[in-house]
Protein backbone atom coordinates (compact mmCIF):
# COMPACT_ATOMS: atom_id res chain seq x y z
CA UNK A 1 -67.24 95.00 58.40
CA UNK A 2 -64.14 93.00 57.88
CA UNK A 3 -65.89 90.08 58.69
CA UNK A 4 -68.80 90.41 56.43
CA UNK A 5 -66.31 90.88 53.76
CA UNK A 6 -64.77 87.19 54.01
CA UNK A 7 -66.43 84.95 51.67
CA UNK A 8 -68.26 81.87 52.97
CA UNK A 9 -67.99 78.61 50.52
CA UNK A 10 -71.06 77.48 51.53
CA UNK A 11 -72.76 81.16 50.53
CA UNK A 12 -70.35 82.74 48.45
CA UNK A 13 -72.99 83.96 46.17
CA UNK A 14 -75.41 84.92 49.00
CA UNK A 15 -72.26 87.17 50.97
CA UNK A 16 -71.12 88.83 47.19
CA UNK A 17 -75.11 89.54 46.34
CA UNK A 18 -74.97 91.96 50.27
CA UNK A 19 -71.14 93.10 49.46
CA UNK A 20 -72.12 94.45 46.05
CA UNK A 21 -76.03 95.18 46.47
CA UNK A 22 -74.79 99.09 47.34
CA UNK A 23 -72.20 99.40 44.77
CA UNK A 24 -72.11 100.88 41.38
CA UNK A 25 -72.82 98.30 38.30
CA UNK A 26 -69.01 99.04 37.56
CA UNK A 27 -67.72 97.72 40.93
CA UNK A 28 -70.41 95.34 40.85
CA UNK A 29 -68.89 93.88 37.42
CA UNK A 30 -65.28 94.20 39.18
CA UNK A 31 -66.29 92.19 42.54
CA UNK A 32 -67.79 89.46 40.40
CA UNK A 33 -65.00 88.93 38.03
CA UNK A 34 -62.90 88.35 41.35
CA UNK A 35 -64.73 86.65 42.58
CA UNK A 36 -64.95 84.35 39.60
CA UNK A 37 -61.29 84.53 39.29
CA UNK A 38 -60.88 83.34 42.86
CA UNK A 39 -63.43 79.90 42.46
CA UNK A 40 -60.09 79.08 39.94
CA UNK A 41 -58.24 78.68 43.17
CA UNK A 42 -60.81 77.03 45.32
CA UNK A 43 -61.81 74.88 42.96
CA UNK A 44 -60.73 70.88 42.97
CA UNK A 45 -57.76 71.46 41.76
CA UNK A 46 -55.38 70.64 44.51
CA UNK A 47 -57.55 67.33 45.25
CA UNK A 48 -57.00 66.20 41.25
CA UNK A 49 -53.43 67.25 41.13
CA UNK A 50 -52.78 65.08 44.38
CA UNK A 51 -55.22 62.08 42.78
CA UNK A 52 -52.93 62.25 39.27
CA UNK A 53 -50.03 62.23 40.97
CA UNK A 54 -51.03 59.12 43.23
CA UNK A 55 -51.74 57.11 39.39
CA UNK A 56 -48.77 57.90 38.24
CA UNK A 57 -46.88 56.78 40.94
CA UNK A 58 -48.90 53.60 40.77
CA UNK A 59 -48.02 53.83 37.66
CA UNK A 60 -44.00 53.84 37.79
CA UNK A 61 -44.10 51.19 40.64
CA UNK A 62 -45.96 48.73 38.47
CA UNK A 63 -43.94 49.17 35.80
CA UNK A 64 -40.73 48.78 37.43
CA UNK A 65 -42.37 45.07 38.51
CA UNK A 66 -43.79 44.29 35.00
CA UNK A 67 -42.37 43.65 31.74
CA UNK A 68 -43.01 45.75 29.20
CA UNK A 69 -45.94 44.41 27.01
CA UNK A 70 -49.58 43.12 27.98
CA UNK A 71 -48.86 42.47 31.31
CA UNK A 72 -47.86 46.04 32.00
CA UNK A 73 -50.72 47.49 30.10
CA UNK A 74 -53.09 45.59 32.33
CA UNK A 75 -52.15 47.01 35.02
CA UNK A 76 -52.05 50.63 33.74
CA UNK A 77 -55.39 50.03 32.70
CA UNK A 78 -57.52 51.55 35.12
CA UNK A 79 -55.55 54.82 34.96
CA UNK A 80 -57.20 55.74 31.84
CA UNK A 81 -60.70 55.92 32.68
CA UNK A 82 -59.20 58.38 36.03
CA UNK A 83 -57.74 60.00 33.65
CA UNK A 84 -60.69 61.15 31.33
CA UNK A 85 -62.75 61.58 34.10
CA UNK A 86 -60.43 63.92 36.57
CA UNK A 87 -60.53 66.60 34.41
CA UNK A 88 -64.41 67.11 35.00
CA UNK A 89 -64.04 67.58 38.71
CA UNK A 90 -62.85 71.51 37.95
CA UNK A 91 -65.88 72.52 37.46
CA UNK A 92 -65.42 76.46 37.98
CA UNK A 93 -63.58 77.15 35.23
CA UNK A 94 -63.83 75.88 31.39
CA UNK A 95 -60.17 76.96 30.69
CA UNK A 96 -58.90 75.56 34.03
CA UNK A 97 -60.51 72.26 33.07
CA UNK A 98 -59.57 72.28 29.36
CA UNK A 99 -55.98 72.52 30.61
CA UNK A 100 -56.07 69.70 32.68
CA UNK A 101 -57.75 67.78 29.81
CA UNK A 102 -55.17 69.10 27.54
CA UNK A 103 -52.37 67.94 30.67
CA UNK A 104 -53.95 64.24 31.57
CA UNK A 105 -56.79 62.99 29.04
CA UNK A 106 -54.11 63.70 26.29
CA UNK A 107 -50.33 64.01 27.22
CA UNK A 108 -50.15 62.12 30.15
CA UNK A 109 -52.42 59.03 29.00
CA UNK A 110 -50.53 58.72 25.89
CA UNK A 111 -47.09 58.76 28.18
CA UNK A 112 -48.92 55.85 29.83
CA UNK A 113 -49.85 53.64 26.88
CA UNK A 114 -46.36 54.17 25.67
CA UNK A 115 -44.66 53.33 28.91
CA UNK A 116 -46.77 49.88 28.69
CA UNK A 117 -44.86 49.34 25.07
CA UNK A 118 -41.47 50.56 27.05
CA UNK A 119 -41.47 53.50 24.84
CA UNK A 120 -41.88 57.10 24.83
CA UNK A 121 -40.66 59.79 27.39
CA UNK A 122 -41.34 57.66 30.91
CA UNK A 123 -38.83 55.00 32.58
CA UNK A 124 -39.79 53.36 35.65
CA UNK A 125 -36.09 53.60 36.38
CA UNK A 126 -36.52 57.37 36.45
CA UNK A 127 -36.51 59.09 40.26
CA UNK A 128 -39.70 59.86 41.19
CA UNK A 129 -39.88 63.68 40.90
CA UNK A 130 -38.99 63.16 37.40
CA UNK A 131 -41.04 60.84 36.73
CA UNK A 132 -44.18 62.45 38.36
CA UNK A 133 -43.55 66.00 36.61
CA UNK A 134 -42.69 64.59 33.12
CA UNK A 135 -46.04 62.27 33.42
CA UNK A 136 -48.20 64.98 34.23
CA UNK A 137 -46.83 68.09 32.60
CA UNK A 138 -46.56 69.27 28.91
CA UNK A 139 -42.42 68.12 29.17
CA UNK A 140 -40.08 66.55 27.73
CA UNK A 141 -36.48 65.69 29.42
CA UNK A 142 -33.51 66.26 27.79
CA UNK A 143 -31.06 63.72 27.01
CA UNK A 144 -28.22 63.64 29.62
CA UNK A 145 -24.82 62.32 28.30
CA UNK A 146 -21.88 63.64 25.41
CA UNK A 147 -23.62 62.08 22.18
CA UNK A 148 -27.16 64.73 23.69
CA UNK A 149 -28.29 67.56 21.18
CA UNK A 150 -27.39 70.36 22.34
CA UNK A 151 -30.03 72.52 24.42
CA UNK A 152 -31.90 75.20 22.53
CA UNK A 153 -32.11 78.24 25.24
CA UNK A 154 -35.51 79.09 27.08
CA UNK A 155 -37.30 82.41 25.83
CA UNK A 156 -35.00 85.54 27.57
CA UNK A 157 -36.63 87.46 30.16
CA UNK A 158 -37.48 90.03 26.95
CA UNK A 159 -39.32 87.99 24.49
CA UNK A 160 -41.48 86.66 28.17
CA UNK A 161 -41.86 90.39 28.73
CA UNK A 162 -43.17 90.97 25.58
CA UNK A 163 -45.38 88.21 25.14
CA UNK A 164 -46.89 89.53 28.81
CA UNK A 165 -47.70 92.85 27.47
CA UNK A 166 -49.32 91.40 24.42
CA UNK A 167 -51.56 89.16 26.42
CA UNK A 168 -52.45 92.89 28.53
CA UNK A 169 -53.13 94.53 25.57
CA UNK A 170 -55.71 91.90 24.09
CA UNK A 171 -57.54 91.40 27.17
CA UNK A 172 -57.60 95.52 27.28
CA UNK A 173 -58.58 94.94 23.74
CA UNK A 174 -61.41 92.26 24.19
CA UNK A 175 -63.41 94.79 25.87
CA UNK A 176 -64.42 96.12 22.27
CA UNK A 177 -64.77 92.91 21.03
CA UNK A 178 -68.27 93.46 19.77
CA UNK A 179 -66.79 95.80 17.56
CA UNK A 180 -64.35 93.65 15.52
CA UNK A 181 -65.34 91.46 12.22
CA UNK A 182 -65.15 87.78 13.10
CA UNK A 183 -62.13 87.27 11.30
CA UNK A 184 -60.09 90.19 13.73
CA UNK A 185 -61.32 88.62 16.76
CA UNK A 186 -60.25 84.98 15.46
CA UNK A 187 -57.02 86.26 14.77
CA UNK A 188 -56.50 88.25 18.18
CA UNK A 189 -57.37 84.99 19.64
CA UNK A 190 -54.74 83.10 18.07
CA UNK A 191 -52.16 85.69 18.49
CA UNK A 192 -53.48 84.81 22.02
CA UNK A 193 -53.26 81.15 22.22
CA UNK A 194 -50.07 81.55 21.23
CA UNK A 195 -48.99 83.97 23.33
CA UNK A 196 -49.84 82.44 26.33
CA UNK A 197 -48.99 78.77 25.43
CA UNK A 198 -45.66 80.33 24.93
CA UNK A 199 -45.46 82.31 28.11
CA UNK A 200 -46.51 79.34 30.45
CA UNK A 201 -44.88 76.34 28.76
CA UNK A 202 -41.19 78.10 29.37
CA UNK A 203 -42.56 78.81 33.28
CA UNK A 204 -43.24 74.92 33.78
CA UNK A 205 -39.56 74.37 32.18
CA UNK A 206 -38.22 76.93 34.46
CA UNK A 207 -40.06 75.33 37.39
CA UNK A 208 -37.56 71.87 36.25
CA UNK A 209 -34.82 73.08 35.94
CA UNK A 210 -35.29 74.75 39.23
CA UNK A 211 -35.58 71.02 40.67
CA UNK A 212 -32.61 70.08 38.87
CA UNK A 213 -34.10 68.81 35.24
CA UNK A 214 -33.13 70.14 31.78
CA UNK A 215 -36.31 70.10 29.75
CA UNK A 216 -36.62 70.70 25.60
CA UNK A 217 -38.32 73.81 24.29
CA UNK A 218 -42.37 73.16 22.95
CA UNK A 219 -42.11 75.74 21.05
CA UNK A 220 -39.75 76.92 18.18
CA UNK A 221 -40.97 80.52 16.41
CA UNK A 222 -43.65 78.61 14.53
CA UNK A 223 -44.39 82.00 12.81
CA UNK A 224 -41.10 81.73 10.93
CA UNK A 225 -42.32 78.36 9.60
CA UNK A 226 -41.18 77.32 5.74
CA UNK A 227 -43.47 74.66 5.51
CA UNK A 228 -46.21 73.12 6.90
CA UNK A 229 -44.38 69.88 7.81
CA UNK A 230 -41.90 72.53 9.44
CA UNK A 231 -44.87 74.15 11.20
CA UNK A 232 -46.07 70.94 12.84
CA UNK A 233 -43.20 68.49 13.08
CA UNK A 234 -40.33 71.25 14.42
CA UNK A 235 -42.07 74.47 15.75
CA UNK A 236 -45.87 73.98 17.00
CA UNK A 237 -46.62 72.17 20.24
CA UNK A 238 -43.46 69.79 20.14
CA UNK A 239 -44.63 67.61 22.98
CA UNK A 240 -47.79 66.83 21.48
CA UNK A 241 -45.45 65.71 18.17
CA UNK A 242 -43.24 63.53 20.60
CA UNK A 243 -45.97 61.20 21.73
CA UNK A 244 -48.02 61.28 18.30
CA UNK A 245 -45.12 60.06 16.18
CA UNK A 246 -43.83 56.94 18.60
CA UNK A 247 -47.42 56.24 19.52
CA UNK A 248 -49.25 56.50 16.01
CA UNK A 249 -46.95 57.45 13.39
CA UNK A 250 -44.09 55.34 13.27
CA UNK A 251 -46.59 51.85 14.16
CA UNK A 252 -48.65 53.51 10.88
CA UNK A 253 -45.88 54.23 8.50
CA UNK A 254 -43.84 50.74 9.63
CA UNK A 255 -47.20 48.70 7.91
CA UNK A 256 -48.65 51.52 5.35
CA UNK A 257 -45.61 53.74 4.18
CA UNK A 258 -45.43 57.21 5.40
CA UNK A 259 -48.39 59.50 4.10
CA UNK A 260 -50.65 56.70 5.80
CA UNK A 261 -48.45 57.33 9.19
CA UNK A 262 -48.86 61.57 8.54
CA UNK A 263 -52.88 61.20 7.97
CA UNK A 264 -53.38 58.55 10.96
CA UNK A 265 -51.26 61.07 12.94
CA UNK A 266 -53.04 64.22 12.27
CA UNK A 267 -56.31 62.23 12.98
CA UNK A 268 -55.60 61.24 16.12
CA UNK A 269 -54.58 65.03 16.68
CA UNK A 270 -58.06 65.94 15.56
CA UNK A 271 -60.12 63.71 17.56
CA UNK A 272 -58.01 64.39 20.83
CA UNK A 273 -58.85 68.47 19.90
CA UNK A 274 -62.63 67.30 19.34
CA UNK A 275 -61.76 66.09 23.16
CA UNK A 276 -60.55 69.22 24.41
CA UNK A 277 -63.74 71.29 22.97
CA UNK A 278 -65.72 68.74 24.83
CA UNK A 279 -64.15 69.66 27.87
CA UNK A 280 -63.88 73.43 27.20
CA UNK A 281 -67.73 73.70 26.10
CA UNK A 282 -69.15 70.60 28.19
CA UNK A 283 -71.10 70.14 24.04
CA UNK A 284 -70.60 67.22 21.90
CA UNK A 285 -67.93 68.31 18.89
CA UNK A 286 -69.28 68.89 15.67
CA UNK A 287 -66.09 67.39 13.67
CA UNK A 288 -64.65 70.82 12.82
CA UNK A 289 -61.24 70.13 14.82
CA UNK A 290 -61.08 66.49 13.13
CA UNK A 291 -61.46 68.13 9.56
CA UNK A 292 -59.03 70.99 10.55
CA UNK A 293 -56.45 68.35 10.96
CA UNK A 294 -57.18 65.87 8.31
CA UNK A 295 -56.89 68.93 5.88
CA UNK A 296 -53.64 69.83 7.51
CA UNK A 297 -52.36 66.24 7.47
CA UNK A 298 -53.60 65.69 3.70
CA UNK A 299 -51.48 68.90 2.61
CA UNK A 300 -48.48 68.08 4.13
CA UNK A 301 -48.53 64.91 2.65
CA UNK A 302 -48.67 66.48 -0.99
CA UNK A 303 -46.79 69.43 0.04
CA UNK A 304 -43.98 66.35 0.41
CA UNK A 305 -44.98 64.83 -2.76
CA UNK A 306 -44.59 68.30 -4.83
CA UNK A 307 -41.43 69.41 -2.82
CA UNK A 308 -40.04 65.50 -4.24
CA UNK A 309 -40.70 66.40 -7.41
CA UNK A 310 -39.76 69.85 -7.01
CA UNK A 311 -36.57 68.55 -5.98
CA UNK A 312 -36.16 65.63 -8.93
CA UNK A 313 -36.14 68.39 -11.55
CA UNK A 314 -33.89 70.69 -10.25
CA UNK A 315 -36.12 73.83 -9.32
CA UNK A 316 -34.61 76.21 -6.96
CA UNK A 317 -36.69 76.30 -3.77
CA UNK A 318 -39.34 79.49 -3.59
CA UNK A 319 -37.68 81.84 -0.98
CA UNK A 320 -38.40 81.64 2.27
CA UNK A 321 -39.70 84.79 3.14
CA UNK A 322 -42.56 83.66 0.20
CA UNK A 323 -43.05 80.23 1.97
CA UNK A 324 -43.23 81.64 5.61
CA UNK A 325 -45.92 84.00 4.40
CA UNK A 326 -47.74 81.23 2.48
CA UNK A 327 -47.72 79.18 5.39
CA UNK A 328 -48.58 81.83 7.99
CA UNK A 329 -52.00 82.43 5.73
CA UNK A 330 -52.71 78.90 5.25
CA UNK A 331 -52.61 78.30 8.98
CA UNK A 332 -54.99 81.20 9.87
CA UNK A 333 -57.39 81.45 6.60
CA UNK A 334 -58.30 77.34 7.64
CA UNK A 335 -58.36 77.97 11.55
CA UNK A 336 -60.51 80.45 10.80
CA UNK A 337 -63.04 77.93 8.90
CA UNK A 338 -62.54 75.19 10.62
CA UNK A 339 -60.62 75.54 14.48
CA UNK A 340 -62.18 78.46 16.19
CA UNK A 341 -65.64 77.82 15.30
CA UNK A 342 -66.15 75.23 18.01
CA UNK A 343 -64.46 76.82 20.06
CA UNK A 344 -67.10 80.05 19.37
CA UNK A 345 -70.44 78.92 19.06
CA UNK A 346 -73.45 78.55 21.46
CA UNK A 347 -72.01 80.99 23.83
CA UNK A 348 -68.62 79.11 24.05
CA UNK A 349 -66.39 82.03 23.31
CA UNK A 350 -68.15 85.05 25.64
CA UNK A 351 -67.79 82.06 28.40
CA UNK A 352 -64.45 82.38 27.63
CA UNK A 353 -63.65 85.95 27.06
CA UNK A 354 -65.45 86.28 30.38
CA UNK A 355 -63.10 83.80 32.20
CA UNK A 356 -60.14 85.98 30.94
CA UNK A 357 -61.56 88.95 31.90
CA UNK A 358 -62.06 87.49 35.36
CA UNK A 359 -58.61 86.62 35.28
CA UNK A 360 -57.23 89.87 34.60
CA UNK A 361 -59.54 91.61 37.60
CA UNK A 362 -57.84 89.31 40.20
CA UNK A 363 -54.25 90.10 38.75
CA UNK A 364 -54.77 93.27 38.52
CA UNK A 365 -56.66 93.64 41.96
CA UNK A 366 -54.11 92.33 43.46
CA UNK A 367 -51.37 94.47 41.82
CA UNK A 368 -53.32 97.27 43.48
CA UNK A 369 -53.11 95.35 46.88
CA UNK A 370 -49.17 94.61 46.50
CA UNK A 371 -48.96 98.62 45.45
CA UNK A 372 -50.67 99.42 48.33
CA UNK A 373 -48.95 97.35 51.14
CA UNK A 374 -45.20 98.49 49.13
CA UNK A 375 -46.91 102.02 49.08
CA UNK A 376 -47.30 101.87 53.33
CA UNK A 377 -44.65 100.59 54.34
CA UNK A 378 -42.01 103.80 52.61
């Protein structure tokens, strides 16, 4: 019976159908949603994590032979089509393959084309393990020396803690998601997003400085934002901000002036988002993520304008408690509108919500397991 129990890859579906045929729908739900969650880990992922690595390695060889310029950028060329295509080899799992998008199509291909204009985050003079985890990871390497910022501290072991039981609580919660109005459940899932974005950026930094690297935060309590050129430029998603503003603002704002660099900027952030819904859904975008971002980018260029002004005629500044809150509601009332319904529609978002819930059986079957074995062996 043991036997019977192991899955075959070439039947998995065939062995969980005779393992489950006897059981109640309950269990039946349970075995599938671990099952699910275990495709995540026999999926391609160790074959495109060992590919990526191989390009950038190509990658920091070449360039440490070529100057910076044309000559380096044709031979980091053929990196970029790998890169947009690895991402579709994890086929089990849309938020396993978003991620890697979200890792490689974006992050690391923009690393790339600024390592061809010797700029940006990557140095060919870098040691490799550097090197390879700053290409292909969401970080960004502190600066070594006396004249170096000091380091902001990573989340304590309490705020990770907490963010853990909130991520329990709404996948306890999604269960009744049938029941909440569309705005709840949009909400709930940003509370999510950030929840988790926050909880697994700080384990990749811990993973660093394990191997010996200082790394800068990603994230900076976005929800005690004042403004919404604070929200995006100091506290949301830093590392996407560090290769936007070398790579498209400052080029932009050196030949147009500044609100040109802020608009190009958040454009480029909303078609690379269109991106990412491709590869979460597997649908063409609709344009809802490019005019999320172009709305963004065209308030925080007159939120600049007015605070200018503001500032020219002597007006005390509105208090911050007033601005966070403004803020705060601006961000969700036009994510709302405009960001999660991608995301949502045509069956995207219970694909999703069933991914997590798959997720959660597997972590919390195997809790059970680890229970058990510490259980046996008092």
């Amino acid at each position: 019976r043991q036997r019977t129990l192991l899955p075959d890859p070439s039947s998995s579906s065939a062995v969980l159908d005779r393992v489950t045929e006897r059981q109640t729908p309950a269990v039946q739900c349970r075995w599938r949603q671990v099952a699910t969650a275990m495709e995540f880990l026999l999926d391609s992922i160790p074959m495109v994590s060992l590919a990526a690595a191989v390009a950038v390695l190509y990658a920091r060889v070449s360039s440490s032979l070529l100057r910076p310029g044309l000559p380096r950028l044709v031979a980091l060329l053929p990196l970029f089509p790998f890169l947009a295509a690895a991402p579709l080899a994890l086929t089990s799992s849309a938020i396993v393959r978003g991620t890697a998008a979200f890792f490689l199509t974006w992050l690391c291909a923009f690393k790339l084309a600024l390592l061809a204009a010797g700029r940006g985050p990557l140095d060919p003079a870098l040691p490799v393990l550097p090197f390879v985890f700053t290409s292909l990871l969401p970080v960004k390497l502190r600066p070594s020396g006396a004249g170096a910022p000091k380091a902001k501290p990573l989340p304590s072991l309490l705020s990770c803690a907490a963010k853990v039981a909130v991520i329990a609580a709404i996948l306890r919660l999604y269960q009744y998601n049938a029941r909440l109005h569309p705005y709840a459940r949009r909400a709930v899932y940003g509370v999510h997003i950030y929840c988790f974005l926050d909880l697994f950026f700080p384990c990749i930094a811990a993973a660093a400085g394990a191997l010996g690297m200082e790394t800068e935060p990603q994230f900076d309590r976005p929800y005690l934002a004042s403004s919404l050129r604070d929200f995006w430029g100091r506290r949301w998603n830093l590392m996407v901000s560090a290769v936007l503003r070398p790579s498209v603002y400052d080029p932009v704002r050196a030949r147009a002036g500044s609100p040109a660099g802020v608009l190009a900027t958040f454009l480029v952030s909303g078609l690379m988002h269109e991106g990412m819904v491709y590869y979460l859904s597997l649908r063409r975008p609709d344009g809802g993520m490019t005019a999320f971002f172009l709305l963004h980018g065209a308030c925080c260029v007159a939120e600049g304008w007015c605070a200018r002004r503001w500032a020219a005629r002597g007006w005390p500044s509105p208090p911050r408690a007033v601005a966070t809150v403004i803020v705060v509601v601006f961000v969700a009332g036009t994510a709302f509108w405009l960001f999660f319904p991608p995301l949502c529609k045509d069956g995207g978002e219970e694909k999703l919500l069933e991914e997590w819930a798959a997720v959660a059986a597997f972590f919390l079957d195997a809790g059970r397991k680890i229970n058990g074995i510490v259980r046996s062996t008092d």
